[in-house]
C-alpha atoms as a PDB file:
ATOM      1  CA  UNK A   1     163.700  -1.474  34.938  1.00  0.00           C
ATOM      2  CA  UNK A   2     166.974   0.096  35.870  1.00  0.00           C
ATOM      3  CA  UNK A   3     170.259  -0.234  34.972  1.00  0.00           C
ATOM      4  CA  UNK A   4     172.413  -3.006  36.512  1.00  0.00           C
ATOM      5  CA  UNK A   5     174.107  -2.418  39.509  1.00  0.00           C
ATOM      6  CA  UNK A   6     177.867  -2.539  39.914  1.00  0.00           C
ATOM      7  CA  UNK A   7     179.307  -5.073  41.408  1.00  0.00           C
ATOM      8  CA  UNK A   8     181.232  -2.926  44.140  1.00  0.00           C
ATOM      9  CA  UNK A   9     178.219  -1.808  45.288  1.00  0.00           C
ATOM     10  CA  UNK A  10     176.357  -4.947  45.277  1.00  0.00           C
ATOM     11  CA  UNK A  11     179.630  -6.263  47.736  1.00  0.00           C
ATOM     12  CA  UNK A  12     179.469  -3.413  49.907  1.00  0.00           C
ATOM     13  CA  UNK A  13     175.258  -4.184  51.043  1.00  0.00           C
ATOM     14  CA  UNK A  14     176.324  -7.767  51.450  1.00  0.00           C
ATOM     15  CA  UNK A  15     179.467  -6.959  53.143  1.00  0.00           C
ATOM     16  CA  UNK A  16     176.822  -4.799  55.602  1.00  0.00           C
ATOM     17  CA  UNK A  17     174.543  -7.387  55.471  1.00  0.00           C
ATOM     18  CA  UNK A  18     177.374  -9.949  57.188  1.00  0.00           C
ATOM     19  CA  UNK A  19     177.516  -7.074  59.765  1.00  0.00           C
ATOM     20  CA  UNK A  20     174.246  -7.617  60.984  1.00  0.00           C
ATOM     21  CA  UNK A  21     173.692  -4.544  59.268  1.00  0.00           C
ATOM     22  CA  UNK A  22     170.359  -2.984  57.347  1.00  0.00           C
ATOM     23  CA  UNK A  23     170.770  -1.905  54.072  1.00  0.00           C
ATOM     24  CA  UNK A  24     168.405   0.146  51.695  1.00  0.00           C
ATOM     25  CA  UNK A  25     167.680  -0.598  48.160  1.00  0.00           C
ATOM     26  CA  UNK A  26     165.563   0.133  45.027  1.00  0.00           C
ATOM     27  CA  UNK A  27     162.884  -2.636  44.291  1.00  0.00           C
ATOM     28  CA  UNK A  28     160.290  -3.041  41.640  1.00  0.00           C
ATOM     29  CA  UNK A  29     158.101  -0.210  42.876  1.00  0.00           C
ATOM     30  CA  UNK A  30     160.015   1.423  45.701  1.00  0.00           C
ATOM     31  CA  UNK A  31     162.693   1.593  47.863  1.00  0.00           C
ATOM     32  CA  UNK A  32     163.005  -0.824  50.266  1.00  0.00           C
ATOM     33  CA  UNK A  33     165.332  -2.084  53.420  1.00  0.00           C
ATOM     34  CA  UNK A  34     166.599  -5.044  53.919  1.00  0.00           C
ATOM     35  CA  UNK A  35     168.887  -7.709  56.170  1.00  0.00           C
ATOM     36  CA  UNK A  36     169.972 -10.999  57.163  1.00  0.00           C
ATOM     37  CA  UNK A  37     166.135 -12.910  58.105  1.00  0.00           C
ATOM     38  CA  UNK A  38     168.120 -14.627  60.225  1.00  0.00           C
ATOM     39  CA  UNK A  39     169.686 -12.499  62.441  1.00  0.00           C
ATOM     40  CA  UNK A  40     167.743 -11.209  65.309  1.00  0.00           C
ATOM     41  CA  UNK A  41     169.897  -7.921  65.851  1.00  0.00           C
ATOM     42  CA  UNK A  42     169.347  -7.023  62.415  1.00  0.00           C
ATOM     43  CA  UNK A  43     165.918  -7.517  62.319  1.00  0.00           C
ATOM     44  CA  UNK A  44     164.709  -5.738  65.189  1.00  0.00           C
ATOM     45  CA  UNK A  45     167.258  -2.725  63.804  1.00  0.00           C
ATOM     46  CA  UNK A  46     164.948  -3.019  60.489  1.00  0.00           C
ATOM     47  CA  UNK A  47     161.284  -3.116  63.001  1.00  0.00           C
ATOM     48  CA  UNK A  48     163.091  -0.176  64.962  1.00  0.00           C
ATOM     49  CA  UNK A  49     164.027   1.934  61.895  1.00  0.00           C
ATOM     50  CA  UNK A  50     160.433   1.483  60.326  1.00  0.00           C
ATOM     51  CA  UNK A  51     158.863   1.512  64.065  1.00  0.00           C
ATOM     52  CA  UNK A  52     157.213  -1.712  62.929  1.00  0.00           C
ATOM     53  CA  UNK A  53     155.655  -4.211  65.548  1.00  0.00           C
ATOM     54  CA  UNK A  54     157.189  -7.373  65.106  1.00  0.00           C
ATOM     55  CA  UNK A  55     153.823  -9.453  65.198  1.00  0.00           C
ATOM     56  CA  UNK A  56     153.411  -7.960  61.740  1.00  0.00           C
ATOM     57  CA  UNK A  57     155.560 -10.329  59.868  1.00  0.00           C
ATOM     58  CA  UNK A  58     158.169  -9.287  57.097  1.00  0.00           C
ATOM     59  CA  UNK A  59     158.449 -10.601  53.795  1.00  0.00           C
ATOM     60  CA  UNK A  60     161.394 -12.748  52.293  1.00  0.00           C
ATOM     61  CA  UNK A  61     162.940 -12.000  48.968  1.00  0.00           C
ATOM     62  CA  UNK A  62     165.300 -14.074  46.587  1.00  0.00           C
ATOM     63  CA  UNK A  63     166.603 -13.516  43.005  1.00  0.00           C
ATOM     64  CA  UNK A  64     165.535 -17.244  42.219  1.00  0.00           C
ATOM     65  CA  UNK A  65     162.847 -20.190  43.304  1.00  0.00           C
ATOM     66  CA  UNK A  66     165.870 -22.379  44.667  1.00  0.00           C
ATOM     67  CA  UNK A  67     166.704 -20.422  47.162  1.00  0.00           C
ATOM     68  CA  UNK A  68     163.602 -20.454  48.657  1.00  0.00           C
ATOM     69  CA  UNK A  69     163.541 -24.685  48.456  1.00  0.00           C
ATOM     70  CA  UNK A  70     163.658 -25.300  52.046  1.00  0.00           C
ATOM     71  CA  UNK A  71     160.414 -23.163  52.657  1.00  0.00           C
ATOM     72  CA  UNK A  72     158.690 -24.492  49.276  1.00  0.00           C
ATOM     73  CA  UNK A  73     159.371 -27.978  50.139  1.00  0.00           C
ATOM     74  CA  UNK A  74     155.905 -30.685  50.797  1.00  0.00           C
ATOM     75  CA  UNK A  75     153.870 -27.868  48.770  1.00  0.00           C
ATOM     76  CA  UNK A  76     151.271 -29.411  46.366  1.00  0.00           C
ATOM     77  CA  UNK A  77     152.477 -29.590  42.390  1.00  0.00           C
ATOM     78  CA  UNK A  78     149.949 -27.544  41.417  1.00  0.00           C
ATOM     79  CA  UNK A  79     150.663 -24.326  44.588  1.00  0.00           C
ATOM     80  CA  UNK A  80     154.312 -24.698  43.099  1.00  0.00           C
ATOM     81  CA  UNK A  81     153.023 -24.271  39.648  1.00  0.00           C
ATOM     82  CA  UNK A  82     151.465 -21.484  40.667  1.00  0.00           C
ATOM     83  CA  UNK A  83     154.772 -19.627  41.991  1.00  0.00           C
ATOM     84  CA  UNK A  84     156.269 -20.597  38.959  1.00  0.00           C
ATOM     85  CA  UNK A  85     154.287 -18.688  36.525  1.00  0.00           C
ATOM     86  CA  UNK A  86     154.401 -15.882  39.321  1.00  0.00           C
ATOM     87  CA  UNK A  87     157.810 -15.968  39.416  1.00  0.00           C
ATOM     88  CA  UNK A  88     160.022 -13.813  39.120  1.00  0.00           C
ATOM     89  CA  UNK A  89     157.984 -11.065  39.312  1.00  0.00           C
ATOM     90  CA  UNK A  90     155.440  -8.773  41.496  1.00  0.00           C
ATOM     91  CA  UNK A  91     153.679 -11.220  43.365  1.00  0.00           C
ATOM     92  CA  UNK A  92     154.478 -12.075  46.987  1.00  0.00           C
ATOM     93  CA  UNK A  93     152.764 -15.367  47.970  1.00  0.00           C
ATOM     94  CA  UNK A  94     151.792 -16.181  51.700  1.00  0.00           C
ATOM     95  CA  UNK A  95     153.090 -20.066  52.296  1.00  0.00           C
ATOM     96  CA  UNK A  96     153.111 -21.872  55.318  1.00  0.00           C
ATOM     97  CA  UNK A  97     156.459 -21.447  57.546  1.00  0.00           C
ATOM     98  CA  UNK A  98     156.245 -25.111  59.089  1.00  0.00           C
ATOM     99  CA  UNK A  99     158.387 -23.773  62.025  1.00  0.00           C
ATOM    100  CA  UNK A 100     161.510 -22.979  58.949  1.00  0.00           C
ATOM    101  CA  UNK A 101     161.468 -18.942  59.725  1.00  0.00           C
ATOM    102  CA  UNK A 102     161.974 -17.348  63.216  1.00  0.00           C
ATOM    103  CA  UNK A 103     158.974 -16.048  64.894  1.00  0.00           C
ATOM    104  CA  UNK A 104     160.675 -12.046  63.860  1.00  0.00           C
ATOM    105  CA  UNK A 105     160.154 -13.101  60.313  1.00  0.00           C
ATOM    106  CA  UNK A 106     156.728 -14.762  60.508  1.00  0.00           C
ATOM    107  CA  UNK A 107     155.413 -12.360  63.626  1.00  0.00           C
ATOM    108  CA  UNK A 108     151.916 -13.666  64.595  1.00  0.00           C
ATOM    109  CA  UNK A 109     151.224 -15.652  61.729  1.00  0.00           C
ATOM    110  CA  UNK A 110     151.128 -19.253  60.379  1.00  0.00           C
ATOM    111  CA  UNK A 111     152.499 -18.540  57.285  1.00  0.00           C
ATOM    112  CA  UNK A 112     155.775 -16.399  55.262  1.00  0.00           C
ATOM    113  CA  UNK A 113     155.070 -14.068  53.030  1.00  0.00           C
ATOM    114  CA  UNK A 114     157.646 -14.949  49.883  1.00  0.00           C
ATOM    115  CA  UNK A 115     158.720 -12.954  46.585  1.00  0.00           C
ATOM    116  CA  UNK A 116     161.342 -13.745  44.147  1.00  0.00           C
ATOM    117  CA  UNK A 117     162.515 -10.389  42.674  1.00  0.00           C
ATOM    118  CA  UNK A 118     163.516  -9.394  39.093  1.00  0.00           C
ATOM    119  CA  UNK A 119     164.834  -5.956  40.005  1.00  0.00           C
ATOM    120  CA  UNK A 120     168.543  -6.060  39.036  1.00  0.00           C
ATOM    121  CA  UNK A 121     169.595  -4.493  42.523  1.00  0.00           C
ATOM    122  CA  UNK A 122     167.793  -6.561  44.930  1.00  0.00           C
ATOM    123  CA  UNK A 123     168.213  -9.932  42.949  1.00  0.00           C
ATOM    124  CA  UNK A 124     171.917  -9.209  42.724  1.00  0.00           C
ATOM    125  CA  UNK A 125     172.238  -8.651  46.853  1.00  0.00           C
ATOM    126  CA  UNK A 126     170.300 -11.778  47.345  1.00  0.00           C
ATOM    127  CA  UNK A 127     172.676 -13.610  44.830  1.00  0.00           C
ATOM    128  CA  UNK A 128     175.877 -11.990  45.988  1.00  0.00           C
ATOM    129  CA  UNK A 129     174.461 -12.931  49.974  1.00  0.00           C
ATOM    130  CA  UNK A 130     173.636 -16.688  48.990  1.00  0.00           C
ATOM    131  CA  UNK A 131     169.820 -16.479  49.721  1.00  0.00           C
ATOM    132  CA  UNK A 132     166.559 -14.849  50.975  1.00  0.00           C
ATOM    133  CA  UNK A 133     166.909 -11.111  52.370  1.00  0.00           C
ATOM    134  CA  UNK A 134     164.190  -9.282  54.425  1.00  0.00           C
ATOM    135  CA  UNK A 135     162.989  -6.863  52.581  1.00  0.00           C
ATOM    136  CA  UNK A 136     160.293  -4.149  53.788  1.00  0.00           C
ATOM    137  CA  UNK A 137     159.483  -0.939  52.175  1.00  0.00           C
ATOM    138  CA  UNK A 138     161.773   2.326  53.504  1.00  0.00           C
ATOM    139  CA  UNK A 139     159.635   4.196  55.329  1.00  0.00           C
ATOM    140  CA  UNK A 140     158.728   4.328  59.093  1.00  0.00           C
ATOM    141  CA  UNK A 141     155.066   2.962  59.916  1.00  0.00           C
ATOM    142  CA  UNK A 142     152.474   5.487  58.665  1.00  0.00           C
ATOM    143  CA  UNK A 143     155.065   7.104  56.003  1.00  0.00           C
ATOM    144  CA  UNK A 144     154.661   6.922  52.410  1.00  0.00           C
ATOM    145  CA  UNK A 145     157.237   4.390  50.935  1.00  0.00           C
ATOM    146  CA  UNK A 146     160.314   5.855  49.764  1.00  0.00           C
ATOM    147  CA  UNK A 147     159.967   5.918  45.915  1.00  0.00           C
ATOM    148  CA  UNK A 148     163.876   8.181  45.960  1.00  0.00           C
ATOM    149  CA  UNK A 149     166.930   7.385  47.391  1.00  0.00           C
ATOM    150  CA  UNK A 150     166.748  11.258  49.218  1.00  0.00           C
ATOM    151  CA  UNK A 151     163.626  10.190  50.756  1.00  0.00           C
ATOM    152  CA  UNK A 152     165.503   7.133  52.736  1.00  0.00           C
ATOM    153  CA  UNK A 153     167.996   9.395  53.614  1.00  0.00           C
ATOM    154  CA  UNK A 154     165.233  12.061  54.654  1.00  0.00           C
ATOM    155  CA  UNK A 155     163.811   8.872  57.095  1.00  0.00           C
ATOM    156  CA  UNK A 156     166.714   7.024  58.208  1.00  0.00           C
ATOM    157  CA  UNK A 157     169.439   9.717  57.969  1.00  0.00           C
ATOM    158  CA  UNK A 158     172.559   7.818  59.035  1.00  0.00           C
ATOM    159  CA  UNK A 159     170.858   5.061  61.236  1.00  0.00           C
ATOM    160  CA  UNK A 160     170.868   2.585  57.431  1.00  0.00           C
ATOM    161  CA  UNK A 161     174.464   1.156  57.351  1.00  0.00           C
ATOM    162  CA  UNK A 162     174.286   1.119  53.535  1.00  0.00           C
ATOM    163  CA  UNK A 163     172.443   2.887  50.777  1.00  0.00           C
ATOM    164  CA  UNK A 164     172.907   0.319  47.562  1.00  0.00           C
ATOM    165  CA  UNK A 165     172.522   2.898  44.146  1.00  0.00           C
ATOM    166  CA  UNK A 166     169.674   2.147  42.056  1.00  0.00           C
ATOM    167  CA  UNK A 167     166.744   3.578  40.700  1.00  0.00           C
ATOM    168  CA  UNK A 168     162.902   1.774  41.826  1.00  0.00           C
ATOM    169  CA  UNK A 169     161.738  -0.224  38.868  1.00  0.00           C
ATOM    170  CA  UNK A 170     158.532   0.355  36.656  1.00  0.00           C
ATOM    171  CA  UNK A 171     155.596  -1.005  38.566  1.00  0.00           C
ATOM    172  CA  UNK A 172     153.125   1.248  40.241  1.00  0.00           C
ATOM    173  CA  UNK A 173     152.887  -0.075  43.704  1.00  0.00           C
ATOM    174  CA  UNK A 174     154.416  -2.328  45.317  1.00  0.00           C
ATOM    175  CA  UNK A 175     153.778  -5.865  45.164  1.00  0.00           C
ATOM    176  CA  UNK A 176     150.359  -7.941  45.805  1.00  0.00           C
ATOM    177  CA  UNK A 177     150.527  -9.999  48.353  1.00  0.00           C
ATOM    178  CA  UNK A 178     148.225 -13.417  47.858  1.00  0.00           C
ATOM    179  CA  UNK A 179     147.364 -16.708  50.418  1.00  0.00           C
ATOM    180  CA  UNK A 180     148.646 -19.469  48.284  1.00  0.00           C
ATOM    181  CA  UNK A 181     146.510 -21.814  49.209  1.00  0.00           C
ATOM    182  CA  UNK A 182     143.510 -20.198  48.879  1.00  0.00           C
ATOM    183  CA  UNK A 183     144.808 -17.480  46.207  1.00  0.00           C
ATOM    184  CA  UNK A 184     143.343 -14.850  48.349  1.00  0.00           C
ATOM    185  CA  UNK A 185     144.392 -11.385  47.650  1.00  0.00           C
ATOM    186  CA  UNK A 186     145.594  -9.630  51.079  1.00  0.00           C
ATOM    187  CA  UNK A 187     147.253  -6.812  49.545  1.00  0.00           C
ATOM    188  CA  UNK A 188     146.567  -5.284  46.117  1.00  0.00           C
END
């Protein structure tokens, strides 16, 4: 896992963030961007960037369980037993959105996908920010995922508003993606 980020930087992506602004990151297994979920400008700068139909659905990150309560809340005991023990870690869970998310987060679907994160750099920008970030690996559709910071730059040239320092953490790939209901593997 990498080292921890400084503090400076973590205020600068979060200041960018505020902006309506995208900012890039290091994440377990590769760079990845990320924004307000709620802001539809910064969103559709992210799907532009990564030329990434909206229908698609993102994926919501936090640096704890709490502050992904209001989408976790009338789950059964035993599916929030089951993030529990995920979490935090590589697994992103698919949970239903109940109508919590905007339709640019959850695209065509009925559900969110959800991760909480124990890289240092993207746990401290969700901390910092208060909350679940978008994030989505750097790359434009069809692209490898960025697994250096030269390689975002080498994609998104100027067109990121931030570039938060960091090295990717240890894991292979990046994260499985599973229904939670049905515990489903979508992605491995």
């Amino acid at each position: 896992m990498s080292a921890q980020p400084s503090i400076l930087s973590i205020r600068q992506g979060v200041s960018a963030i505020c902006s309506e602004g995208v900012v890039a990151c290091p994440t377990e297994a590769v760079w990845g961007l990320s924004c307000d979920p709620f802001s539809e400008l910064a969103v559709a700068q992210l799907l532009n960037l990564k030329r990434r139909p909206e229908g698609k659905g993102l994926i919501l990150v936090a640096a704890q369980m709490s502050q992904l309560q209001w989408l976790l809340q009338g789950l059964p005991a035993a599916q929030r037993a089951r993030l529990e023990l995920s979490w935090p870690g590589p697994t992103t869970w698919l949970i239903p959105h109940n109508g919590r998310v905007p339709t640019w987060i959850h695209g065509d679907h009925d559900t969110v996908a959800v991760r909480v994160s124990r890289h240092p750099v993207i746990a401290a920008l969700c901390q910092v920010w208060g909350g679940a970030l978008v994030s989505s690996s750097a790359n434009p559709a069809g692209a490898q995922p960025a697994g250096q910071s030269f390689q975002v730059r080498r994609y998104f040239g100027d067109r990121i508003d931030y570039l938060v320092p960091g090295a990717v953490g240890g894991a292979a790939r990046p994260s499985i993606i599973k229904h939670l209901a049905s515990d489903e593997v979508v992605r491995s």
